[in-house]
N, C-alpha and C. Protein backbone atom coordinates (compact mmCIF):
# COMPACT_ATOMS: atom_id res chain seq x y z
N UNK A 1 84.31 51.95 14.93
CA UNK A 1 85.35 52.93 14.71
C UNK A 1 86.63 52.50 15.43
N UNK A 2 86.53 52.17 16.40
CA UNK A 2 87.55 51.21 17.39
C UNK A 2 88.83 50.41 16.67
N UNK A 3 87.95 49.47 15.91
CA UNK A 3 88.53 48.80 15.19
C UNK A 3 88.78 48.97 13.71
N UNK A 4 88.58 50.42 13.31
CA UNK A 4 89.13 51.09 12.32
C UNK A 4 90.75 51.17 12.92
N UNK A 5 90.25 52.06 13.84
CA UNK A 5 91.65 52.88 14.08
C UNK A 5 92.41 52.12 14.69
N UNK A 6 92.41 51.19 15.64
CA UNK A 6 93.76 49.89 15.37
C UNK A 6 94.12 49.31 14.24
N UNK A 7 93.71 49.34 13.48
CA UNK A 7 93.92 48.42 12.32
C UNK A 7 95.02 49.50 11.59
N UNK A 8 93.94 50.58 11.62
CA UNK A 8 95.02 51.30 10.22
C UNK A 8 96.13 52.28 11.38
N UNK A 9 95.55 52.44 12.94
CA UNK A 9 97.24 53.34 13.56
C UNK A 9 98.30 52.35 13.22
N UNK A 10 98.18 51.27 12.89
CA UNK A 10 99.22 50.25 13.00
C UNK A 10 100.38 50.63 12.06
N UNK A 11 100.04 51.33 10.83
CA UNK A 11 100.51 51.71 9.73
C UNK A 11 100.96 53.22 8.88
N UNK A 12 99.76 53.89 10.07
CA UNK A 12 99.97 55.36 9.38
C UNK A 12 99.19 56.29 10.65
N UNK A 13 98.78 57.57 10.90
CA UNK A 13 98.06 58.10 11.82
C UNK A 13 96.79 58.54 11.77
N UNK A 14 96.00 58.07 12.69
CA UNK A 14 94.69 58.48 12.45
C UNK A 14 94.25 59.75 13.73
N UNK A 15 93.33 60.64 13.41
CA UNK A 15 92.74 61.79 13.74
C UNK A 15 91.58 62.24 13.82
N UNK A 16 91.14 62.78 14.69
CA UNK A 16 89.35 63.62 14.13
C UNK A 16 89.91 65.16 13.81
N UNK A 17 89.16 65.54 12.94
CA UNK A 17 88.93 66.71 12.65
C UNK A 17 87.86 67.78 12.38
N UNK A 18 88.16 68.49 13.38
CA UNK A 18 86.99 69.90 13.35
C UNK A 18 87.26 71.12 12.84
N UNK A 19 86.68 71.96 12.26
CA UNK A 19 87.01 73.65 11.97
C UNK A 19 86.26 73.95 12.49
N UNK A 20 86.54 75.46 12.72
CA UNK A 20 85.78 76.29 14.07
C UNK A 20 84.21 76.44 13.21
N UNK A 21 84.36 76.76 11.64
CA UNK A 21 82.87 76.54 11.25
C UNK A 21 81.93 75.23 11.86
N UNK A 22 82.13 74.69 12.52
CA UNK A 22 81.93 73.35 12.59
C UNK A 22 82.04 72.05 11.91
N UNK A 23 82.32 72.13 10.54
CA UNK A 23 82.28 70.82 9.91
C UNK A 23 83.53 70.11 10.40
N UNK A 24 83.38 68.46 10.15
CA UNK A 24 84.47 67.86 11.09
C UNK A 24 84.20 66.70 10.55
N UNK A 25 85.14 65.68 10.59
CA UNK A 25 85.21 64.41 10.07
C UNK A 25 85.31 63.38 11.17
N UNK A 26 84.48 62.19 11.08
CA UNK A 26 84.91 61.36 12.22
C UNK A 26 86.78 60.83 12.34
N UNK A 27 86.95 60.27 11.38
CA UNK A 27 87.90 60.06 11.35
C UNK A 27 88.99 60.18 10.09
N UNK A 28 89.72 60.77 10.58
CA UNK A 28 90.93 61.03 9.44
C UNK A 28 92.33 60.28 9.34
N UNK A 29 92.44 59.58 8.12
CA UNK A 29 94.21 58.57 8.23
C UNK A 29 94.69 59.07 7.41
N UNK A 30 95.80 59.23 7.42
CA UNK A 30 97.18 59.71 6.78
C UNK A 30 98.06 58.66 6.34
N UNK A 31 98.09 58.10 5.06
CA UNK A 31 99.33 56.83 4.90
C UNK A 31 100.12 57.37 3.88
N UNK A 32 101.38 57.71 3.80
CA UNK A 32 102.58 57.31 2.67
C UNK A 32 101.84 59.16 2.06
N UNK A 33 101.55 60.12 2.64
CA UNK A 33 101.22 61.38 2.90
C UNK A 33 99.36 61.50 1.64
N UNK A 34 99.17 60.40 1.81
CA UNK A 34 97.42 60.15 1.38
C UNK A 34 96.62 60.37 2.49
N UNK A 35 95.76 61.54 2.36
CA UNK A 35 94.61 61.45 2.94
C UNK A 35 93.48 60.78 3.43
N UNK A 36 93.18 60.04 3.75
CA UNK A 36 91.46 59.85 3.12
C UNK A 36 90.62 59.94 4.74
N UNK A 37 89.18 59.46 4.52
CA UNK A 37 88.40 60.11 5.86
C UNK A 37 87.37 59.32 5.68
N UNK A 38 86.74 59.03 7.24
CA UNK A 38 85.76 57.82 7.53
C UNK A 38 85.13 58.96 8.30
N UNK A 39 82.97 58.56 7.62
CA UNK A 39 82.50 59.15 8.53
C UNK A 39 81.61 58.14 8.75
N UNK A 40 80.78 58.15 9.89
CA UNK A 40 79.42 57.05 10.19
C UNK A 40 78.44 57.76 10.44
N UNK A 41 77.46 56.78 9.82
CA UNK A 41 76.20 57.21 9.58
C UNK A 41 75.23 55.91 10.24
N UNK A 42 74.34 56.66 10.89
CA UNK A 42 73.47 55.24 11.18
C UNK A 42 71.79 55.66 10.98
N UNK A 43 71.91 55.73 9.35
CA UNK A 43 71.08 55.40 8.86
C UNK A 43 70.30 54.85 7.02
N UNK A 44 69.66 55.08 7.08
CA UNK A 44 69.42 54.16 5.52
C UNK A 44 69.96 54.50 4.17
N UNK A 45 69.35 55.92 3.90
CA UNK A 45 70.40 56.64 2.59
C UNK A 45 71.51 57.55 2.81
N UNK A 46 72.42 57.63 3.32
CA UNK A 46 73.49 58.70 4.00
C UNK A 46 73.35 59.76 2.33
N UNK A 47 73.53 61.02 2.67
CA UNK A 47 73.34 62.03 1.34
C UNK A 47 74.63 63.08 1.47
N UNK A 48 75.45 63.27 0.74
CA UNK A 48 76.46 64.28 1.21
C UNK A 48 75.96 65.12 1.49
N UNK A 49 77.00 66.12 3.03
CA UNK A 49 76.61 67.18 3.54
C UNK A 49 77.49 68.19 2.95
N UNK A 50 77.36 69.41 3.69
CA UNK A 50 78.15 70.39 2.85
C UNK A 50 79.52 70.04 4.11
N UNK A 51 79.14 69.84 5.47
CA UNK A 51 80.65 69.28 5.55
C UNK A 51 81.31 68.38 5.09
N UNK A 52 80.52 67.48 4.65
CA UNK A 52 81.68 66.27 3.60
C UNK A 52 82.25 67.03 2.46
N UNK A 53 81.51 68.00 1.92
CA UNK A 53 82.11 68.77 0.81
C UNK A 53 83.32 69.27 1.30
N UNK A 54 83.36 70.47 2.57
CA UNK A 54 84.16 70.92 2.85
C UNK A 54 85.54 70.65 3.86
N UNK A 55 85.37 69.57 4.34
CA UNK A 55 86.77 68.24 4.35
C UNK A 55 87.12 67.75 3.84
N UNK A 56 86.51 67.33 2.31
CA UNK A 56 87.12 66.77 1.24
C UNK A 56 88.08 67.92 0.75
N UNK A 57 87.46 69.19 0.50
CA UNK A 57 88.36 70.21 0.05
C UNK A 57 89.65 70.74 0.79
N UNK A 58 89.33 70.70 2.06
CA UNK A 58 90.01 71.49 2.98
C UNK A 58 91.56 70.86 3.57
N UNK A 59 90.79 69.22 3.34
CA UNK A 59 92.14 68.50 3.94
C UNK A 59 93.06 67.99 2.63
N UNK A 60 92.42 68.25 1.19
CA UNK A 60 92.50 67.13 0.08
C UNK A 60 92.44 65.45 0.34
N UNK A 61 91.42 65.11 0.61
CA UNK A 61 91.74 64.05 0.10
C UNK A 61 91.23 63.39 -0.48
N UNK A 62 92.07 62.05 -0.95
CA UNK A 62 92.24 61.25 -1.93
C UNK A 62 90.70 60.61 -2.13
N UNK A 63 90.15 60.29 -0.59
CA UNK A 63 88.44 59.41 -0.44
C UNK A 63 87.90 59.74 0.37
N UNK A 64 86.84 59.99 0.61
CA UNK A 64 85.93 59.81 2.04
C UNK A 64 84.96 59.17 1.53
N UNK A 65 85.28 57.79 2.82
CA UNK A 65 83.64 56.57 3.07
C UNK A 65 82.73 57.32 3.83
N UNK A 66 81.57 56.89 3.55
CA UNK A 66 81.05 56.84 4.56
C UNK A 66 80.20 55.68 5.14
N UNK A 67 80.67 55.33 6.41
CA UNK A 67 80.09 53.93 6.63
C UNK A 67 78.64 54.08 7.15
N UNK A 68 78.02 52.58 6.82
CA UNK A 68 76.48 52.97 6.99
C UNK A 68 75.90 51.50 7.54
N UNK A 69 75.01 50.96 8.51
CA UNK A 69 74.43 49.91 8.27
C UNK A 69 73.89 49.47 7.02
N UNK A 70 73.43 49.86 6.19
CA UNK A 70 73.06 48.75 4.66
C UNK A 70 73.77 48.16 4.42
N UNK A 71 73.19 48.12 3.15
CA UNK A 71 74.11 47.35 2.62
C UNK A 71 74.49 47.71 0.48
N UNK A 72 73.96 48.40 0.83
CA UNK A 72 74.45 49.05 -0.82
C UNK A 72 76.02 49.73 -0.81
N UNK A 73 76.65 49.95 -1.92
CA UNK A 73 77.79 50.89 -2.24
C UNK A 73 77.30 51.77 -3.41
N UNK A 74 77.38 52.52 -2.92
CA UNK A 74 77.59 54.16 -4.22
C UNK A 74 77.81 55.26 -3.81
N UNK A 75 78.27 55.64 -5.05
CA UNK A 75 78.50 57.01 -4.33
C UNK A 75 78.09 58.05 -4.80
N UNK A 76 78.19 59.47 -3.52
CA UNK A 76 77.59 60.53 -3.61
C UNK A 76 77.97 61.72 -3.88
N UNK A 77 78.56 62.02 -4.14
CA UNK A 77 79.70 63.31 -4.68
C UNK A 77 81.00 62.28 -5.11
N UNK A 78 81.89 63.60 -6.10
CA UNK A 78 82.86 63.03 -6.57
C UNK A 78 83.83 62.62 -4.77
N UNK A 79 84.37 61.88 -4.71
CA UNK A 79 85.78 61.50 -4.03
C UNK A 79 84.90 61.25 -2.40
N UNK A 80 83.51 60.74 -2.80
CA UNK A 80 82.69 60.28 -1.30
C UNK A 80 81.77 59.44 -1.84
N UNK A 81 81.83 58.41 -0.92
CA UNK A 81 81.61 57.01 -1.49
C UNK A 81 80.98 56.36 0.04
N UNK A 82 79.75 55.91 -0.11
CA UNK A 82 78.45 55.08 0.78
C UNK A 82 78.79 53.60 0.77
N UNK A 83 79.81 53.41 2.02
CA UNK A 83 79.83 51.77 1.91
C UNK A 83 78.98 51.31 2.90
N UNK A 84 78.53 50.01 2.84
CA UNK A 84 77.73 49.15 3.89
C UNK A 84 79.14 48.79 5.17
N UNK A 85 78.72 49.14 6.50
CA UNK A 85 79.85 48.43 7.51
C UNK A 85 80.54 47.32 7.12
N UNK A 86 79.77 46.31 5.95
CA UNK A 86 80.31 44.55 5.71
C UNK A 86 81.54 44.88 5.22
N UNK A 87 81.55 46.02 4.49
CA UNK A 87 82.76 46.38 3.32
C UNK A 87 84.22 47.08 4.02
N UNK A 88 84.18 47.00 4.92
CA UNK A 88 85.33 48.16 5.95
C UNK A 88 86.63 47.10 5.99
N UNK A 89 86.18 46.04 5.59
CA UNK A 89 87.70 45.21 5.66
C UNK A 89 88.36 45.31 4.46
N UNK A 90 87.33 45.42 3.52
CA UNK A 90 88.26 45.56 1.92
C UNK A 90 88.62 47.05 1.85
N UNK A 91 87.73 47.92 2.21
CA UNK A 91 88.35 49.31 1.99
C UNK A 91 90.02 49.70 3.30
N UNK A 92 89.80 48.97 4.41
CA UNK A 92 91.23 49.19 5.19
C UNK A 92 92.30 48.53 4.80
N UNK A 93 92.00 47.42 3.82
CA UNK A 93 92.91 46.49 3.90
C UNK A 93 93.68 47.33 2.66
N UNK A 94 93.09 47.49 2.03
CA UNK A 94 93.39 48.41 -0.01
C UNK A 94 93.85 49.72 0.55
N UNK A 95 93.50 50.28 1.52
CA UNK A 95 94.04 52.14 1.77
C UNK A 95 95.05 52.21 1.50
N UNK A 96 95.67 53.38 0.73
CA UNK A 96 96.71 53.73 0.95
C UNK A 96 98.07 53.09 0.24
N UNK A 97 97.50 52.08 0.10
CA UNK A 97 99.16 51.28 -0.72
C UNK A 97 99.23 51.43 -2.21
C-alpha cells in the first residue's frame, strides 16, 4: 500500500475512508476529479462485501480494485474488479488519465 500511495500522491490525493456505519475503503485517489479505490485482501477468492457496494455508491466511483495475492483478474460486481498484486503497476500507471 506504501508504494501505492507514493506513486499515485505524486499526481493526485490519496485517502482512507470510513462512515460511521462502518464500511471504509483502504484507500481512496482522486485524479483530474475521478474517483477510484484500492482495497487488500489477503486471501484466495476476495467476494464483494456490502461495504464495497456501499463506497462504490457513496463516493461514486469510477473503479474499485481489489488487490489480492493470486493471481487471477475478474471481476465481482459491476465497477469492482479482483486484481492479483503482479497487476498494480498497470492499473497505477493507466489511473485516471
Amino acid at each position: 500500500m506504501e508504494q501505492i500511495i507514493r506513486f499515485l500522491s505524486a499526481d493526485g490525493e490519496v485517502f482512507f475512508y470510513k462512515t460511521h456505519s462502518g464500511a471504509e475503503l483502504d484507500l481512496l485517489f482522486i485524479r483530474n476529479a475521478k474517483r477510484f479505490g484500492f482495497e487488500f485482501k489477503y486471501m484466495d477468492a476476495p467476494r464483494p462485501t456490502k461495504s464495497m457496494h456501499v463506497v462504490v455508491q457513496d463516493l461514486t466511483l469510477e473503479k474499485l480494485w481489489v488487490i489480492y495475492p493470486g493471481e487471477l483478474r475478474y471481476p465481482i460486481a459491476e465497477k469492482i474488479e479482483v486484481i492479483p498484486i503482479s497487476s498494480i503497476g498497470e492499473i497505477v500507471t493507466g489511473i485516471g488519465t
